[in-house]
Protein backbone atom coordinates (compact mmCIF):
# COMPACT_ATOMS: atom_id res chain seq x y z
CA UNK A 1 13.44 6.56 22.52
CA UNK A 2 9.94 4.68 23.12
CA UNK A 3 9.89 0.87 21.75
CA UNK A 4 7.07 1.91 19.62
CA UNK A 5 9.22 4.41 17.50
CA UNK A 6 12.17 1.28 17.54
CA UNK A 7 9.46 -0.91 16.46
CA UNK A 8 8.78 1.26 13.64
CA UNK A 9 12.41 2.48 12.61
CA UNK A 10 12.77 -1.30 12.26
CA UNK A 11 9.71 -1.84 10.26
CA UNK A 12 10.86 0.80 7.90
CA UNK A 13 14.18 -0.92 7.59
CA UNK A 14 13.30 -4.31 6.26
CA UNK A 15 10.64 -2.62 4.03
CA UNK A 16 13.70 -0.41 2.45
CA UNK A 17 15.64 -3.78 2.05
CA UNK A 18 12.76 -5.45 0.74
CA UNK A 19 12.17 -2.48 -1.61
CA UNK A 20 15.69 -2.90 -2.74
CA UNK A 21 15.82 -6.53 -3.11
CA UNK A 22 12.54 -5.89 -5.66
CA UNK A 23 14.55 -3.60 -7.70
CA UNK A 24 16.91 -6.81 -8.60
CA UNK A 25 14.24 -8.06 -10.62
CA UNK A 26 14.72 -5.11 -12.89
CA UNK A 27 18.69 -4.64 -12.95
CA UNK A 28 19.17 -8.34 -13.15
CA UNK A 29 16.35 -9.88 -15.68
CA UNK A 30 19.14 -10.42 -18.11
CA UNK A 31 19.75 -14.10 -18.89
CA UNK A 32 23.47 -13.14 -19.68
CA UNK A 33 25.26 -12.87 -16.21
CA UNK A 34 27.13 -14.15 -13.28
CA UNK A 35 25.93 -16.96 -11.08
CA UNK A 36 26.25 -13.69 -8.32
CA UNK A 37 23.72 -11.72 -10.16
CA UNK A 38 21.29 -14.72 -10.87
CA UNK A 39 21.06 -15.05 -6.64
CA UNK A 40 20.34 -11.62 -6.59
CA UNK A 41 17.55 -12.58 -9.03
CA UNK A 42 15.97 -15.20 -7.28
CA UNK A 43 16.52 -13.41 -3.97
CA UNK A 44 14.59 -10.47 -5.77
CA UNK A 45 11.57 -13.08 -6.39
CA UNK A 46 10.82 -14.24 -2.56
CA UNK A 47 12.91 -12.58 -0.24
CA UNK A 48 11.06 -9.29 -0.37
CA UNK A 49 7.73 -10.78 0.42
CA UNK A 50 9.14 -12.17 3.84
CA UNK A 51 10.71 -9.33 4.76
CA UNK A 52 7.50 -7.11 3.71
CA UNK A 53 5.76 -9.10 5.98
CA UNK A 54 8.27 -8.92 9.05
CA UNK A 55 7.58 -5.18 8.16
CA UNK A 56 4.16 -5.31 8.67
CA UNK A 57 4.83 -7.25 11.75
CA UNK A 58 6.51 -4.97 13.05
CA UNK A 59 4.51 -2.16 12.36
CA UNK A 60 1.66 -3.62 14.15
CA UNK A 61 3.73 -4.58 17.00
CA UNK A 62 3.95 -0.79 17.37
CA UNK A 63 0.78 0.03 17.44
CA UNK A 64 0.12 -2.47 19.85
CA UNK A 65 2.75 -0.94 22.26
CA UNK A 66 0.90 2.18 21.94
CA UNK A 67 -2.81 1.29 22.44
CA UNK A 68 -1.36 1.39 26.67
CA UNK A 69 -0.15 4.20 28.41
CA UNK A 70 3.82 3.45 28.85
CA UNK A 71 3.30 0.07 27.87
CA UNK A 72 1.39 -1.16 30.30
CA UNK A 73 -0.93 -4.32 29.14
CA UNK A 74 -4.44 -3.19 28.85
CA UNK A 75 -4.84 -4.85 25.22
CA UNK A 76 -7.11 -6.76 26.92
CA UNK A 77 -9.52 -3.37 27.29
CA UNK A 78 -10.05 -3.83 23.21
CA UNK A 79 -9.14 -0.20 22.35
CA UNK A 80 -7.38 0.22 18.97
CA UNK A 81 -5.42 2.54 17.50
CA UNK A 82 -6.10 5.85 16.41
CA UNK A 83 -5.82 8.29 19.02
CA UNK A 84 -3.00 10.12 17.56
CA UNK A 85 -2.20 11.08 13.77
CA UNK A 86 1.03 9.16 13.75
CA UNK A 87 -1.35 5.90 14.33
CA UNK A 88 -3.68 6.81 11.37
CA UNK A 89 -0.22 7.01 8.90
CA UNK A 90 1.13 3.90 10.48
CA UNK A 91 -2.29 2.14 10.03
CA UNK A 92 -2.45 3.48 6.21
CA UNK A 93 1.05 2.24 5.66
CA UNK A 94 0.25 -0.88 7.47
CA UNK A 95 -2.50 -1.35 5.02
CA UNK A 96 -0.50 -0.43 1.91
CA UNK A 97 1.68 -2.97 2.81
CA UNK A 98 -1.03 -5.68 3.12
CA UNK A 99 -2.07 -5.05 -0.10
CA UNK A 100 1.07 -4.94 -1.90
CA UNK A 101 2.18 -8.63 -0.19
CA UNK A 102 -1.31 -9.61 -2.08
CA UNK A 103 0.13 -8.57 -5.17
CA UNK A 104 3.44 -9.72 -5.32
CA UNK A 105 2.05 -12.68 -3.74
CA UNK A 106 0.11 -13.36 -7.32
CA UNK A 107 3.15 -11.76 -9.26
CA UNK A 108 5.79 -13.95 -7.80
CA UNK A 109 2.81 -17.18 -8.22
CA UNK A 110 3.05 -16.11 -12.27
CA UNK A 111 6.55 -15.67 -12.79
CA UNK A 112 7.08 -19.11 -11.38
CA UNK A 113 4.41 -20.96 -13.27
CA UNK A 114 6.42 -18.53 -16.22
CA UNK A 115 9.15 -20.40 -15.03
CA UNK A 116 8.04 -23.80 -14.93
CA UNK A 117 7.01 -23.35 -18.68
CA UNK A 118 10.03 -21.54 -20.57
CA UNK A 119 9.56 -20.09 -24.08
CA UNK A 120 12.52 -19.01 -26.52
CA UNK A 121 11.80 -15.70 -27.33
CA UNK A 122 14.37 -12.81 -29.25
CA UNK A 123 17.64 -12.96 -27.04
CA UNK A 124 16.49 -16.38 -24.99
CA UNK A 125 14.60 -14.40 -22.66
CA UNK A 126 12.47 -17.23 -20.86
CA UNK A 127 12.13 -15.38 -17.36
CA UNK A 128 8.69 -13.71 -17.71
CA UNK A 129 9.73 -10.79 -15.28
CA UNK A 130 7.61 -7.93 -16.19
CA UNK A 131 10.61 -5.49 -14.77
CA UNK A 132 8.46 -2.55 -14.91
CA UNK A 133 5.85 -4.03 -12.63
CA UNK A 134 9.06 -4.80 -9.95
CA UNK A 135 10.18 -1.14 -10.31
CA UNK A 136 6.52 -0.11 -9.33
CA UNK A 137 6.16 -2.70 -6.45
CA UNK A 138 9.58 -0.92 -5.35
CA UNK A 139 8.57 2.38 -5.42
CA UNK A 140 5.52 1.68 -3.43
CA UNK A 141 7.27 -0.09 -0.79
CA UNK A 142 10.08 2.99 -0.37
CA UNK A 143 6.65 5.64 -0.28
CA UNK A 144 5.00 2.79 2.66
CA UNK A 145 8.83 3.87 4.00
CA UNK A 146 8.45 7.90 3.89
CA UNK A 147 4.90 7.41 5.69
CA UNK A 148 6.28 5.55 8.20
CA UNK A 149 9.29 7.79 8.89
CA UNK A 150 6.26 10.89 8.71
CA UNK A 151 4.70 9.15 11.68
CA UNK A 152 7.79 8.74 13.54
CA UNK A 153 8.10 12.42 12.79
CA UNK A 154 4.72 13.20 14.53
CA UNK A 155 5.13 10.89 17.58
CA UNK A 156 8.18 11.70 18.46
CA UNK A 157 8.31 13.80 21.27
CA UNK A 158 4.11 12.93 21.78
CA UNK A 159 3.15 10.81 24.87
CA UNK A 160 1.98 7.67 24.34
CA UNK A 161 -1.72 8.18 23.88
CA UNK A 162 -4.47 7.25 26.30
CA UNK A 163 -7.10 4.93 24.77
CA UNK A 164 -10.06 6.68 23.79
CA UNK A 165 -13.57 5.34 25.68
CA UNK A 166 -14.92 5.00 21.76
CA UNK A 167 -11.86 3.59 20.89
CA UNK A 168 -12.89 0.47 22.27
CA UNK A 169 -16.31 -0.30 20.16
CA UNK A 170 -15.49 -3.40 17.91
CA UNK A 171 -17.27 -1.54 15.15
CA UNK A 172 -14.38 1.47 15.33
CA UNK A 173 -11.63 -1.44 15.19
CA UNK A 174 -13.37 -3.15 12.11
CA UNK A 175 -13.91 0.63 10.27
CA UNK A 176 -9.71 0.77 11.19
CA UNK A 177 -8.96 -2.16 9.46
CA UNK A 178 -10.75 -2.02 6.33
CA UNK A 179 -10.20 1.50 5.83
CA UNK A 180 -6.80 0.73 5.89
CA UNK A 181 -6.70 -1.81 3.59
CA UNK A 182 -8.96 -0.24 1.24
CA UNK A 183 -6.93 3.14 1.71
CA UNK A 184 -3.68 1.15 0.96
CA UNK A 185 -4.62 0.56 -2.48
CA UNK A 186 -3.93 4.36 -3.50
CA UNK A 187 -0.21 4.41 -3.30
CA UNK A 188 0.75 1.33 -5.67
CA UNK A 189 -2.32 3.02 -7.73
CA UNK A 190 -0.26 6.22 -7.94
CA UNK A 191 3.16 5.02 -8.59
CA UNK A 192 1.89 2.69 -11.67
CA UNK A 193 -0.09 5.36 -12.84
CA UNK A 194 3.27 8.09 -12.66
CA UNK A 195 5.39 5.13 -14.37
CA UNK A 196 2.99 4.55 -17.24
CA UNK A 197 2.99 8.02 -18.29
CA UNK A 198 6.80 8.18 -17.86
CA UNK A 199 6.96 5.50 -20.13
CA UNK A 200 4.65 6.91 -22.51
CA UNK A 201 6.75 9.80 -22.59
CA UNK A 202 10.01 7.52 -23.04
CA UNK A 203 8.16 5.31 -25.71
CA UNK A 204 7.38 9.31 -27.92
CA UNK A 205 10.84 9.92 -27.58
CA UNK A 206 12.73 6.93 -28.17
CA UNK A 207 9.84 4.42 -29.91
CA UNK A 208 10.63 0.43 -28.72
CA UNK A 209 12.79 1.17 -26.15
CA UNK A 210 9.84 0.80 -23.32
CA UNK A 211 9.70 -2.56 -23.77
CA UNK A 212 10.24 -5.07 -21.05
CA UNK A 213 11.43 -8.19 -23.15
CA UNK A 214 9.71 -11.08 -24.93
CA UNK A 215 6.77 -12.82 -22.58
CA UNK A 216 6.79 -9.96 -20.36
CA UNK A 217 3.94 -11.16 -17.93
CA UNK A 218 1.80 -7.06 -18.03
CA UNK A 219 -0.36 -6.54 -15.54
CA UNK A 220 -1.72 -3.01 -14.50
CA UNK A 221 -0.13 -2.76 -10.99
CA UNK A 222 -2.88 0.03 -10.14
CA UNK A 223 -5.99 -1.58 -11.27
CA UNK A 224 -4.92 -4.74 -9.60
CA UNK A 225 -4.55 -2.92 -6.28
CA UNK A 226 -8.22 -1.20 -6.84
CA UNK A 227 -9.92 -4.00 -7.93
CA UNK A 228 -8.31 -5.81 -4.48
CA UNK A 229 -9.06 -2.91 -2.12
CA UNK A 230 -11.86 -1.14 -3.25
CA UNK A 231 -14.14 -3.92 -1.16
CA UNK A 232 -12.49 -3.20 1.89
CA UNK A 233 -13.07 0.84 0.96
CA UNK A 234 -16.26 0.08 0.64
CA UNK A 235 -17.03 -1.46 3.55
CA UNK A 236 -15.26 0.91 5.36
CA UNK A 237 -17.86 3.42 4.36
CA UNK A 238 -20.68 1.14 5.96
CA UNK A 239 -18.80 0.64 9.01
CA UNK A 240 -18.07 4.24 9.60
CA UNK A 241 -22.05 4.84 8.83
CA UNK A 242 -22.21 1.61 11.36
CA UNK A 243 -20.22 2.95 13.95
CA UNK A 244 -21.70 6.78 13.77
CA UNK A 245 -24.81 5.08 14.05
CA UNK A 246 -24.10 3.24 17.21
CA UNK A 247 -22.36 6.18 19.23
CA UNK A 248 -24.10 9.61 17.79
CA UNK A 249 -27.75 7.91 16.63
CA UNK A 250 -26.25 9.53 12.92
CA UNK A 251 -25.34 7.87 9.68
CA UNK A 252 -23.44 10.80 9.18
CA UNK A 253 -22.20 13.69 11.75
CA UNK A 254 -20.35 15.43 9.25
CA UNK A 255 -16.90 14.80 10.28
CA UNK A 256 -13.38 15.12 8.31
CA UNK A 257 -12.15 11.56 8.23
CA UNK A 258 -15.33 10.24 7.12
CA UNK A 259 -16.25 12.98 4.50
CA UNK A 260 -12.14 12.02 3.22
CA UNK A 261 -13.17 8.35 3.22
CA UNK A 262 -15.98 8.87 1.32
CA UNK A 263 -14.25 11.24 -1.23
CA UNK A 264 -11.78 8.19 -1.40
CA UNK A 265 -14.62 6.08 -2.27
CA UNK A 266 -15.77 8.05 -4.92
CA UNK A 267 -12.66 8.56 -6.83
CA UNK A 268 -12.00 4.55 -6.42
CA UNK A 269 -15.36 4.26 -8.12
CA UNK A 270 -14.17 6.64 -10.88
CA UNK A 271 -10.71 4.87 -11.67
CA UNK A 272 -12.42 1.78 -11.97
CA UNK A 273 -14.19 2.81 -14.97
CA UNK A 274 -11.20 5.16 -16.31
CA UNK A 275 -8.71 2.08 -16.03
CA UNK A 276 -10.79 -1.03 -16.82
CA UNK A 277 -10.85 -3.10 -19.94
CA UNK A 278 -13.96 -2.25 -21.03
CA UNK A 279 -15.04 0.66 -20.13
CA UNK A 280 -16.93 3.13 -22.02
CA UNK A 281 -15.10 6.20 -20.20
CA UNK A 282 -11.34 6.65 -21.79
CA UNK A 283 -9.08 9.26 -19.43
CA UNK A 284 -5.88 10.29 -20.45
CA UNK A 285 -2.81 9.00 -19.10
CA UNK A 286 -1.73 12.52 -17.39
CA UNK A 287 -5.75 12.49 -15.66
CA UNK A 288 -4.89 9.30 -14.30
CA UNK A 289 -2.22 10.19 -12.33
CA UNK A 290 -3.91 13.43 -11.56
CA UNK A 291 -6.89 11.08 -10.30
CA UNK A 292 -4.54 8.56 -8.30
CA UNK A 293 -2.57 11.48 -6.52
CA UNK A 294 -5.76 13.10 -4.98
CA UNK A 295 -6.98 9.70 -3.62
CA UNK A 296 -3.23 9.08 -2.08
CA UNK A 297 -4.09 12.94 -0.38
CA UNK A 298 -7.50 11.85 0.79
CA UNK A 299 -5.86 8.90 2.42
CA UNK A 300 -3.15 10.53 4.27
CA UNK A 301 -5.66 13.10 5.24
CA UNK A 302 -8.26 11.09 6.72
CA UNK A 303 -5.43 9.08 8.28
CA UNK A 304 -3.85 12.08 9.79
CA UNK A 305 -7.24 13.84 11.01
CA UNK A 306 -8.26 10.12 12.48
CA UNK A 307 -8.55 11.41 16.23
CA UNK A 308 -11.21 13.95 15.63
CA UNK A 309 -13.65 10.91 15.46
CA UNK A 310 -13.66 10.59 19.21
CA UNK A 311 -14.45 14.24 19.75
């Protein structure tokens, strides 16, 4: 096996472990238990950021190992990755996973100042978990997991691709990296959109019981994410007119990763309004998710169909 595909196996691995060490903010925000439970807790709070961020370290690492034939070091030539479909998924996961650090970057920042300023509530909660928010953040790190392990699927018995003559244009590497950040944003936008109207559903059926505790710290997991990446998408869109511009004399030659980006664009625009405070556009919980799942397609997509830009 290549190091690239270990590199990734292993990136995968402590983003599983991180995604499980999230969870323990949900099964343990209970101020009744063992001293055993309350590590797990507090592990739960910090220890998934680090290892998120070994993941993405090791993601990248991979790609890196693959921008030279056999490993061979020609980093130096400034291509980037993109050549091959399994290094548009690996890129989109690698952005996901940038984003989500963000956010439980600022989610881990409130629960501490929570923390540092306890409240009795019913029950002595004082812990300011929002548990539903952790189960999200968990759910998106397992699905940055199962598009990792799809790009292992597609590379594995693929030679290590050749960089691409275009591939080396600082204007394709910058279009790479904010597309992937601003493409990350759709996969914590999908899961809290699905676990909102699961709980809606729960909530009809048994009323209360959807409740995370007293001083539950809600934030919308999804709009958070949007209103972080949608820059980046946007810019993305510029630097893909930039970069069409520079090698084809065309701000647009019509081709499938940028007509996906753009589509992405546009549906960011529209969940925006949908999901903001005040908006004057109300969408049902059920056209949410509808709206969330076709912008997670239109990033795999254009992630998957990234090598037809250098025909």
């Amino acid at each position: 096996m290549r190091l690239d595909i270990w590199l990734w196996m292993a990136g995968s691995v402590l983003v599983l472990i991180a995604g499980l060490l999230r969870l323990s903010l949900w099964a343990n925000a209970n101020p009744r238990r063992s001293r055993l439970r309350s590590l797990l807790a507090g592990a739960g709070l910090w220890a998934p950021l680090v290892l998120t961020c070994l993941g993405l370290i090791v993601l990248v690492a991979g790609l890196v190992w693959r921008i030279p034939a056999g490993g061979a070091p020609l980093w130096p030539s400034g291509a980037w990755p993109g050549s091959t479909p399994a290094d548009g998924v690996v890129m989109l996961a690698a952005g996901t996973l940038a984003i989500l650090l963000w956010l439980m970057f600022n989610e881990t920042r409130r629960v501490r100042a929570a923390k540092s300023r306890p409240f009795v509530g019913v029950g002595g909660e004082d812990f300011g978990l929002d548990r539903g928010r952790a189960v999200s953040e968990a759910l998106a790190l397992f699905g940055s997991c199962l598009l990792v392990l799809l790009a292992m699927a597609a590379a594995w018995n693929s030679p290590a691709p050749q960089p691409a003559p275009l591939a080396r244009l600082w204007l394709f590497g910058l279009r790479v990296i904010a597309a992937s950040l601003g493409l990350g944003v759709w996969l914590p936008a999908f899961v809290a959109e699905a676990r909102a109207l699961s709980g809606d559903a729960a909530r009809r059926i048994r009323p209360g019981k959807g409740h995370s505790g007293p001083g539950t710290m809600s934030t919308s997991l999804g709009l958070e994410a949007m209103r972080a990446g949608y820059p980046w998408l946007t810019a993305a869109c510029l630097l893909s007119a930039a970069w069409s511009l520079a090698t084809a004399a065309a701000l647009w030659r019509g081709l499938s990763p940028d007509a996906w980006l753009v589509v992405a664009w546009l549906l960011g625009a529209i969940y925006l309004v949908a999901a903001w405070g005040a908006h004057p556009v109300r969408l049902p919980r059920w056209a949410l998710v509808l709206l969330t799942a076709c912008g997670m397609a239109a990033a795999v997509v254009q992630a998957w169909q990234m090598p037809s830009l250098f025909s």
